[in-house]
C-alpha atoms as a PDB file:
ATOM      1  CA  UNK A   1     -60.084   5.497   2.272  1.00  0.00           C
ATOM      2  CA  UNK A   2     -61.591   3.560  -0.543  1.00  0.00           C
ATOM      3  CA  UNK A   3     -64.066   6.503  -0.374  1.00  0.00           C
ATOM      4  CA  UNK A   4     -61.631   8.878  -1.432  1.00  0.00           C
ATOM      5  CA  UNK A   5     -59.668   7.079  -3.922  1.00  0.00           C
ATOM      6  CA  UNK A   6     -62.652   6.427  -5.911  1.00  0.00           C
ATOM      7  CA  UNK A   7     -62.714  10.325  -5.748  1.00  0.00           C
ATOM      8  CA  UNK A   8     -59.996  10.517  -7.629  1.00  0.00           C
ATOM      9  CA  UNK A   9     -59.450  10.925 -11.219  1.00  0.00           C
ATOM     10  CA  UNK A  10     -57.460   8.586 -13.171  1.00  0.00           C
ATOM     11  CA  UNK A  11     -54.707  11.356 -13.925  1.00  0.00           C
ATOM     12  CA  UNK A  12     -54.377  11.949  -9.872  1.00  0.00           C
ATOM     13  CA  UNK A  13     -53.878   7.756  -9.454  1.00  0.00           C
ATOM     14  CA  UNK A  14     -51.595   7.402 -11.870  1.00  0.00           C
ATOM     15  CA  UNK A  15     -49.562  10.275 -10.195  1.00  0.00           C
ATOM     16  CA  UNK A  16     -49.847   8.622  -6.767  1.00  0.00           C
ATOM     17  CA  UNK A  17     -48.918   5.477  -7.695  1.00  0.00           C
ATOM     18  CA  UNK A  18     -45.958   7.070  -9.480  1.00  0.00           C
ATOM     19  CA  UNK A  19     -45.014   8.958  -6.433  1.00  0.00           C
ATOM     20  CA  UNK A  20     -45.047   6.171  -4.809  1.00  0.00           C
ATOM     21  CA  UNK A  21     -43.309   3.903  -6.541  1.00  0.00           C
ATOM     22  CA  UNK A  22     -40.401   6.427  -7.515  1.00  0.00           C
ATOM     23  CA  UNK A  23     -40.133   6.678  -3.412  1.00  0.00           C
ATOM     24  CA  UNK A  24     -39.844   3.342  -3.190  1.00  0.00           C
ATOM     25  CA  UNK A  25     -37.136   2.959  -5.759  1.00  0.00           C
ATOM     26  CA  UNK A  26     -35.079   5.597  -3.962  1.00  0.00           C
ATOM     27  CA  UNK A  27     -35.514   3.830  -0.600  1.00  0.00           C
ATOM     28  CA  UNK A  28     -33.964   0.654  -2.428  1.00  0.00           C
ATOM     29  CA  UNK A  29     -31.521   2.820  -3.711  1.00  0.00           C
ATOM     30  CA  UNK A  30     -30.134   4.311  -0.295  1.00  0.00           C
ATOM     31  CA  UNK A  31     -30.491   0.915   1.555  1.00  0.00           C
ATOM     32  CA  UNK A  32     -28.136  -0.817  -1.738  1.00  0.00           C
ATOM     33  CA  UNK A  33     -25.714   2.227  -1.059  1.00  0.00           C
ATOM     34  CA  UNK A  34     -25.650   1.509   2.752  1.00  0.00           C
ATOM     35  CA  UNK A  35     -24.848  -2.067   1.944  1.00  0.00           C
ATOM     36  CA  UNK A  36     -22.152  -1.767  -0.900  1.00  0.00           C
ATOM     37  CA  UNK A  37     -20.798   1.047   2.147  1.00  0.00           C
ATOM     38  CA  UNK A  38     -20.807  -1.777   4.571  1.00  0.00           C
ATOM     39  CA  UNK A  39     -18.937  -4.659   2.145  1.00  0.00           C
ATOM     40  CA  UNK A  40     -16.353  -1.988   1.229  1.00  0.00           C
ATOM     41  CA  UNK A  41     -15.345  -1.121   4.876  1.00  0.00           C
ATOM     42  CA  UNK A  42     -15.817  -4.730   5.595  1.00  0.00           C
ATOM     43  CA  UNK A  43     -13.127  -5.475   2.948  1.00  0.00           C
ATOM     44  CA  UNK A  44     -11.021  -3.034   3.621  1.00  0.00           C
ATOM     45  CA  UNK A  45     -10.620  -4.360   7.490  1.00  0.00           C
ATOM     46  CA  UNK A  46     -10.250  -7.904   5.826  1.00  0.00           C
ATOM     47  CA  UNK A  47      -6.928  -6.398   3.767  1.00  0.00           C
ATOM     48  CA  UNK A  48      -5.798  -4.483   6.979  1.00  0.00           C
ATOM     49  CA  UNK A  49      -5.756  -7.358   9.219  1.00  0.00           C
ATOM     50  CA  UNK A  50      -4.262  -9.265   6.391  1.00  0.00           C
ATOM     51  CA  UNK A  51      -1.308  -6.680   6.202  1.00  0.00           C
ATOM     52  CA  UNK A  52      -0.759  -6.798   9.895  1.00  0.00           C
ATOM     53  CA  UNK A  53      -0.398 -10.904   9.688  1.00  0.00           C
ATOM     54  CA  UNK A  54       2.094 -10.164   7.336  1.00  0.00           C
ATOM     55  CA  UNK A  55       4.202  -7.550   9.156  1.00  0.00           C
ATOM     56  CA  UNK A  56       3.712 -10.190  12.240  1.00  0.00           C
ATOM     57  CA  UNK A  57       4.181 -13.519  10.154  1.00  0.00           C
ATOM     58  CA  UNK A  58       7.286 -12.422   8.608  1.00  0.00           C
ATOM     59  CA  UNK A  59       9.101 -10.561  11.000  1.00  0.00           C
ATOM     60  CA  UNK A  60      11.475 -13.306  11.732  1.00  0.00           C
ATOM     61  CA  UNK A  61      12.687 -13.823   8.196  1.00  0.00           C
ATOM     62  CA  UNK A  62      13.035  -9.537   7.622  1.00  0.00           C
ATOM     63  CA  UNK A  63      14.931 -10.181  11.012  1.00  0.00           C
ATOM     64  CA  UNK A  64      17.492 -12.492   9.278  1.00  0.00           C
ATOM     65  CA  UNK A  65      17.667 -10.806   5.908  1.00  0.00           C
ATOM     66  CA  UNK A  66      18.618  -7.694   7.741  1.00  0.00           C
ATOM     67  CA  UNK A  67      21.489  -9.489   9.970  1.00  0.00           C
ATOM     68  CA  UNK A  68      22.712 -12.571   8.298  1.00  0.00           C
ATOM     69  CA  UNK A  69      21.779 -12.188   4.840  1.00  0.00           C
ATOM     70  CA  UNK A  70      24.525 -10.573   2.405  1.00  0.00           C
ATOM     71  CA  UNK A  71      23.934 -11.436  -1.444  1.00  0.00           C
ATOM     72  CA  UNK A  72      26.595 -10.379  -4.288  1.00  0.00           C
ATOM     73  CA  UNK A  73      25.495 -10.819  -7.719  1.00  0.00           C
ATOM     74  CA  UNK A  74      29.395 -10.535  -8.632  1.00  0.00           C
ATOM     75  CA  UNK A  75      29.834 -13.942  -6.592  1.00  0.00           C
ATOM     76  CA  UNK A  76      26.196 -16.137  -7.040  1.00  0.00           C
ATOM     77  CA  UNK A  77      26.979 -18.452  -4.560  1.00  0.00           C
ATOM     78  CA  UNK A  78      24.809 -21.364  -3.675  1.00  0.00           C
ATOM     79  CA  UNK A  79      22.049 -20.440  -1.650  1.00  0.00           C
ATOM     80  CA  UNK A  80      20.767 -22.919   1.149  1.00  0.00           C
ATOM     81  CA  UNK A  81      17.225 -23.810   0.505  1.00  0.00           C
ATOM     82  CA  UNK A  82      16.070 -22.683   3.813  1.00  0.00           C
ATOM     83  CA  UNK A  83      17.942 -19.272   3.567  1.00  0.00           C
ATOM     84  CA  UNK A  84      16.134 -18.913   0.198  1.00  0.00           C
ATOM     85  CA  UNK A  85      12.955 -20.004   1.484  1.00  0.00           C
ATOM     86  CA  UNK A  86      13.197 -17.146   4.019  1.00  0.00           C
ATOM     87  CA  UNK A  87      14.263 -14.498   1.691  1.00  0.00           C
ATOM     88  CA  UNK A  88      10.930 -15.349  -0.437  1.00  0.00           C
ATOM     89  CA  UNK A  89       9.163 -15.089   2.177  1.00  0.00           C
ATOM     90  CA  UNK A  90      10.043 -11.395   2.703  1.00  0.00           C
ATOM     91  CA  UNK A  91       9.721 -11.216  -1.271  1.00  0.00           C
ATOM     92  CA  UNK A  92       6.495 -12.426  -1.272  1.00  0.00           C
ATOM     93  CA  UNK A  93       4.757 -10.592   1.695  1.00  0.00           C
ATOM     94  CA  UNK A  94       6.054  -7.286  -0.095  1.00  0.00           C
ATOM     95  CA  UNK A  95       4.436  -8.441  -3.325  1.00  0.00           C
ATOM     96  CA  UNK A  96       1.475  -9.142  -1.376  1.00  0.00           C
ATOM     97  CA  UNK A  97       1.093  -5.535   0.372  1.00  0.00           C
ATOM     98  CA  UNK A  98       2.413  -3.933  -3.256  1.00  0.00           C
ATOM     99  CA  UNK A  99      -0.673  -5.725  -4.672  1.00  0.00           C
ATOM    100  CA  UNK A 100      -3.106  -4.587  -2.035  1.00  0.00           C
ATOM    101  CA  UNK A 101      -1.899  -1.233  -2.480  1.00  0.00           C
ATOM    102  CA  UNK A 102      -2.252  -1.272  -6.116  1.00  0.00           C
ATOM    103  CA  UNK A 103      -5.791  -1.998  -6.054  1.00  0.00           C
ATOM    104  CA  UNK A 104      -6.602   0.078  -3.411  1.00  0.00           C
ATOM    105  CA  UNK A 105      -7.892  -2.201  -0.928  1.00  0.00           C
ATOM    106  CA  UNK A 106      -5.206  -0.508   2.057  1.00  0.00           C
ATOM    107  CA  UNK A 107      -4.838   3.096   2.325  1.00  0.00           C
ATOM    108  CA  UNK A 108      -1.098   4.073   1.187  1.00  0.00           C
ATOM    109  CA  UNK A 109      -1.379   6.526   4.337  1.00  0.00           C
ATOM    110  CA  UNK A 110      -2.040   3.798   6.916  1.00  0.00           C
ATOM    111  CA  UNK A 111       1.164   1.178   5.284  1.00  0.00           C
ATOM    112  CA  UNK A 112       3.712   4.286   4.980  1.00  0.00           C
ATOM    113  CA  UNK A 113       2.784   5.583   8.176  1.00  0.00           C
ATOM    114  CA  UNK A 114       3.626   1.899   9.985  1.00  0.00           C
ATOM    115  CA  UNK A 115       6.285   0.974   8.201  1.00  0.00           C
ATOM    116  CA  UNK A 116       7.713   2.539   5.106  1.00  0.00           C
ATOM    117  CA  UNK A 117      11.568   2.787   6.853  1.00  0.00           C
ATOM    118  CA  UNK A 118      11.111  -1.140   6.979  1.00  0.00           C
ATOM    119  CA  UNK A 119       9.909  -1.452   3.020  1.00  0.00           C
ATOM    120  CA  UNK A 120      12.699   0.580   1.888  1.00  0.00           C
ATOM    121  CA  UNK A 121      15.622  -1.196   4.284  1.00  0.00           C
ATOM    122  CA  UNK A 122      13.857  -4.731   2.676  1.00  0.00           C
ATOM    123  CA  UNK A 123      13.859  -2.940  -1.199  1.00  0.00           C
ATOM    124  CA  UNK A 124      17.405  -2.110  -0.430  1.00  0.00           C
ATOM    125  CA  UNK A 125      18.888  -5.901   0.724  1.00  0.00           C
ATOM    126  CA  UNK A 126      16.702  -7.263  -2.020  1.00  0.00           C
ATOM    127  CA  UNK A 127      17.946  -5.374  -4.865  1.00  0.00           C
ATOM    128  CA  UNK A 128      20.618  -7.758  -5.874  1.00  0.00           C
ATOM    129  CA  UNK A 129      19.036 -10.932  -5.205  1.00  0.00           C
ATOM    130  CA  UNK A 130      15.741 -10.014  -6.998  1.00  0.00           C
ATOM    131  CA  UNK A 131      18.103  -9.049 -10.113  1.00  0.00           C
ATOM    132  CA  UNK A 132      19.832 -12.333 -10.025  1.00  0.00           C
ATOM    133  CA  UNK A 133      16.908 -14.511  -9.346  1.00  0.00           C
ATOM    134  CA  UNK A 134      15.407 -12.690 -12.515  1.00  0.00           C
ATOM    135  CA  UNK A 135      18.352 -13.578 -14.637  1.00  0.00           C
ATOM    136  CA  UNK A 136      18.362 -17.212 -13.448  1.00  0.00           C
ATOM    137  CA  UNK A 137      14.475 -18.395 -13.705  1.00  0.00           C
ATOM    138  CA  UNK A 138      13.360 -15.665 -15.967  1.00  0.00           C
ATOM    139  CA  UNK A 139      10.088 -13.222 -15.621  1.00  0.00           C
ATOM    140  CA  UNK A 140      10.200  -9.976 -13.737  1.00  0.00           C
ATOM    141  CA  UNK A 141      10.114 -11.486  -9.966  1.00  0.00           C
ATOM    142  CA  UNK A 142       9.686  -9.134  -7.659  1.00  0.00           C
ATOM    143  CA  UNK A 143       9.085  -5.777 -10.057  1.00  0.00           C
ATOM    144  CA  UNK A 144       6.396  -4.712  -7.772  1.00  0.00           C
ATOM    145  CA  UNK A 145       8.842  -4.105  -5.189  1.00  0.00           C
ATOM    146  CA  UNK A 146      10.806  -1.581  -7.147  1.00  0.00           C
ATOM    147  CA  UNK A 147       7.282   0.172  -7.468  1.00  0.00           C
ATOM    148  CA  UNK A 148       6.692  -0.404  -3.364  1.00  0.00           C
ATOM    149  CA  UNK A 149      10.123   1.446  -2.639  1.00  0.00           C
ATOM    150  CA  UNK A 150       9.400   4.444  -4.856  1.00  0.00           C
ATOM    151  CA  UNK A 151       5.878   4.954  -3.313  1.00  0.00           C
ATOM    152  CA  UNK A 152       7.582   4.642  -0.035  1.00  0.00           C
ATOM    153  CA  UNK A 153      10.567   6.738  -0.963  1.00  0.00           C
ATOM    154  CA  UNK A 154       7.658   9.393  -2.054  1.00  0.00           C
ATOM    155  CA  UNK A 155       5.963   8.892   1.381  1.00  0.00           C
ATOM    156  CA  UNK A 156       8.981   9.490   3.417  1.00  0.00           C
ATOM    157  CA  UNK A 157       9.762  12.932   1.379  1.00  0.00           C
ATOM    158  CA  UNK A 158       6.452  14.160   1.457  1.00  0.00           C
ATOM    159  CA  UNK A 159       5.906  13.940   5.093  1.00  0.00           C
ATOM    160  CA  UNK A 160       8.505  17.229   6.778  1.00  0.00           C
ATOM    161  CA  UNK A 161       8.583  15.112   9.913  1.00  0.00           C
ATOM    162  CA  UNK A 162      10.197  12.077   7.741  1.00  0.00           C
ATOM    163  CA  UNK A 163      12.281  14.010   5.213  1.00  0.00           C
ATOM    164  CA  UNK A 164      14.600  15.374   7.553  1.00  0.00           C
ATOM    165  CA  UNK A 165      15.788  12.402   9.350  1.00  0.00           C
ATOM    166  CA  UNK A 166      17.782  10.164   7.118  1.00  0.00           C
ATOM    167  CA  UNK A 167      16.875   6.136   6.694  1.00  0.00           C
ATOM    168  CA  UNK A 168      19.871   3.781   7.906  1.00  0.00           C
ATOM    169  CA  UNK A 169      20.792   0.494   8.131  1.00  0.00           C
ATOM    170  CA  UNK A 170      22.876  -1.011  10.995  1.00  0.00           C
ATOM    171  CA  UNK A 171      24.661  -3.816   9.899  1.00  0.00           C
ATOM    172  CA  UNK A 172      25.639  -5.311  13.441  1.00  0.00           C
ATOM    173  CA  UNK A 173      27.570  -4.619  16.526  1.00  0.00           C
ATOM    174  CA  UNK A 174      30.357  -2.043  16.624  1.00  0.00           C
ATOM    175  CA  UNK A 175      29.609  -1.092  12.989  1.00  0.00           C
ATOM    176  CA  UNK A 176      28.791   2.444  11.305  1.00  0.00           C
ATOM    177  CA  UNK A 177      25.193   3.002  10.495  1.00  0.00           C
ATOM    178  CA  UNK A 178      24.832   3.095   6.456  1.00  0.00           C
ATOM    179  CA  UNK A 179      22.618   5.644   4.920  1.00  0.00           C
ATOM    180  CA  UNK A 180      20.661   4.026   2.411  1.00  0.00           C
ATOM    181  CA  UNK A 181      17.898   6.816   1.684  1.00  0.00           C
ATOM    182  CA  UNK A 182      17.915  10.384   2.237  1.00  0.00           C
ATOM    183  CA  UNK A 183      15.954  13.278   0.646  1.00  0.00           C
ATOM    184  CA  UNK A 184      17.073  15.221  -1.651  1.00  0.00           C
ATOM    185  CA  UNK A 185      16.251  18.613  -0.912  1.00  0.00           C
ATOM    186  CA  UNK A 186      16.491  21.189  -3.778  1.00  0.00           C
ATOM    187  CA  UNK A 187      17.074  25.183  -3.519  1.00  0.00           C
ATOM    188  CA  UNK A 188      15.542  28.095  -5.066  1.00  0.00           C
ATOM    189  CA  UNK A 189      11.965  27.528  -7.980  1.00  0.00           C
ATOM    190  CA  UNK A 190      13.054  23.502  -8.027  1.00  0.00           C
ATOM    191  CA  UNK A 191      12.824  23.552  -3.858  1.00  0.00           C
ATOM    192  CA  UNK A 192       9.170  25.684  -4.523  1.00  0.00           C
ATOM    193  CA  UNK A 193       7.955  23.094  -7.398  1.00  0.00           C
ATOM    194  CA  UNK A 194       9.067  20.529  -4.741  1.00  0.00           C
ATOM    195  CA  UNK A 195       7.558  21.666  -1.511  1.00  0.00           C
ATOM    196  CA  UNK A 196       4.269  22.595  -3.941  1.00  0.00           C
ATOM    197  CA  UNK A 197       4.512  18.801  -5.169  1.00  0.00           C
ATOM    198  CA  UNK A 198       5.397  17.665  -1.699  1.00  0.00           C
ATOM    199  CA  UNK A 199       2.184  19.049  -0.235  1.00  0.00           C
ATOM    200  CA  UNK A 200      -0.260  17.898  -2.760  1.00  0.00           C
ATOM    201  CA  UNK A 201       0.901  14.126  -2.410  1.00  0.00           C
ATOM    202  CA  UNK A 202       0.494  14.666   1.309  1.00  0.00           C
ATOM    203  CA  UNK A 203      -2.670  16.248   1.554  1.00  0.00           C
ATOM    204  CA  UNK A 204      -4.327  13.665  -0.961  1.00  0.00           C
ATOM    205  CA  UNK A 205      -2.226  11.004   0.420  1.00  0.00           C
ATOM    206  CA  UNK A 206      -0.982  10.375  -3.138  1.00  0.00           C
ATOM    207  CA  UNK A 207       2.223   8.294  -2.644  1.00  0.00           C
END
């Protein structure tokens, strides 16, 4: 060996040494990708097990905002602390998700697909109290959930085994079912520019 690379000339050395060190580099390279591969899925099973906590932590509280809670803006009655306290709870977890969802750490496709009937049934009891508690402490509390129920809205209208089934809410016992979302299905080149946009969200799960 030592035979042979006294052979050599310095031109051929310098080459090898090159060679070798360039394969070394790329090596490091593919092992640092195979890492950063490894955090990201890692992190992205953190945030999905964090979003299922949250569907499980506060299903009690979207339980009682559905049935017992009924908020007029017209008529700001006093709220009880703990009826407020549950009603930011639901508030919050939705912020939460919204922000996870914003910076990409869940898949929009995986959230819609579990539970965007619930997100827009929350959006829609919200509405009003989100507006009011805006007016009374200021800031823009709870924006993100107007951004939540249009991505979810989106999801539900791109998806033809969603759109044609309307979202309602029960509001208890010997009651009508309310419609509180349905799509809105146009006719003629609106319907094609629809069904074309429709698609395109649904095959890059852009929502």
């Amino acid at each position: 060996m030592t035979e042979w690379l006294s052979s050599l000339t310095p031109e051929e050395l310098t080459a090898i040494f090159t060679g070798i060190s360039t394969l070394i580099i790329i090596i490091g390279a593919i092992v640092a990708i195979i890492n950063l591969r490894v955090i990201a899925k890692t992190q992205i099973l953190d945030s999905v097990r964090e979003f299922l906590e949250e569907l499980k932590d506060t299903a009690e509280d979207r339980g009682f905002l559905f049935n017992k809670f009924n908020f007029s803006s017209q008529k700001p009655e006093e709220i009880p602390p703990e009826t407020e306290k549950r009603i930011q709870n639901v508030v919050n977890s939705l912020n939460r998700i919204g922000f996870l969802l914003e910076n990409r750490l869940l898949s929009s496709r995986l959230v819609f697909s579990i539970c965007h009937p619930m997100i827009i049934k929350c959006c829609h009891k919200l509405k009003e109290y989100v507006r009011y508690r805006e007016s009374r402490v200021g800031g823009r509390y709870g924006r993100r959930l107007d951004r939540l129920d249009i991505r979810a809205k989106t999801f539900h209208d791109a998806n033809p085994q969603h759109r044609t089934s309307a979202i309602k809410f029960y509001p208890g016992p010997g009651k009508e079912p309310i419609i509180i979302y349905q799509t809105t299905i146009k006719k003629g080149l609106d319907g094609l520019k629809q069904k074309i946009n429709w698609n395109i969200r649904r095959l890059f799960s852009v929502y």
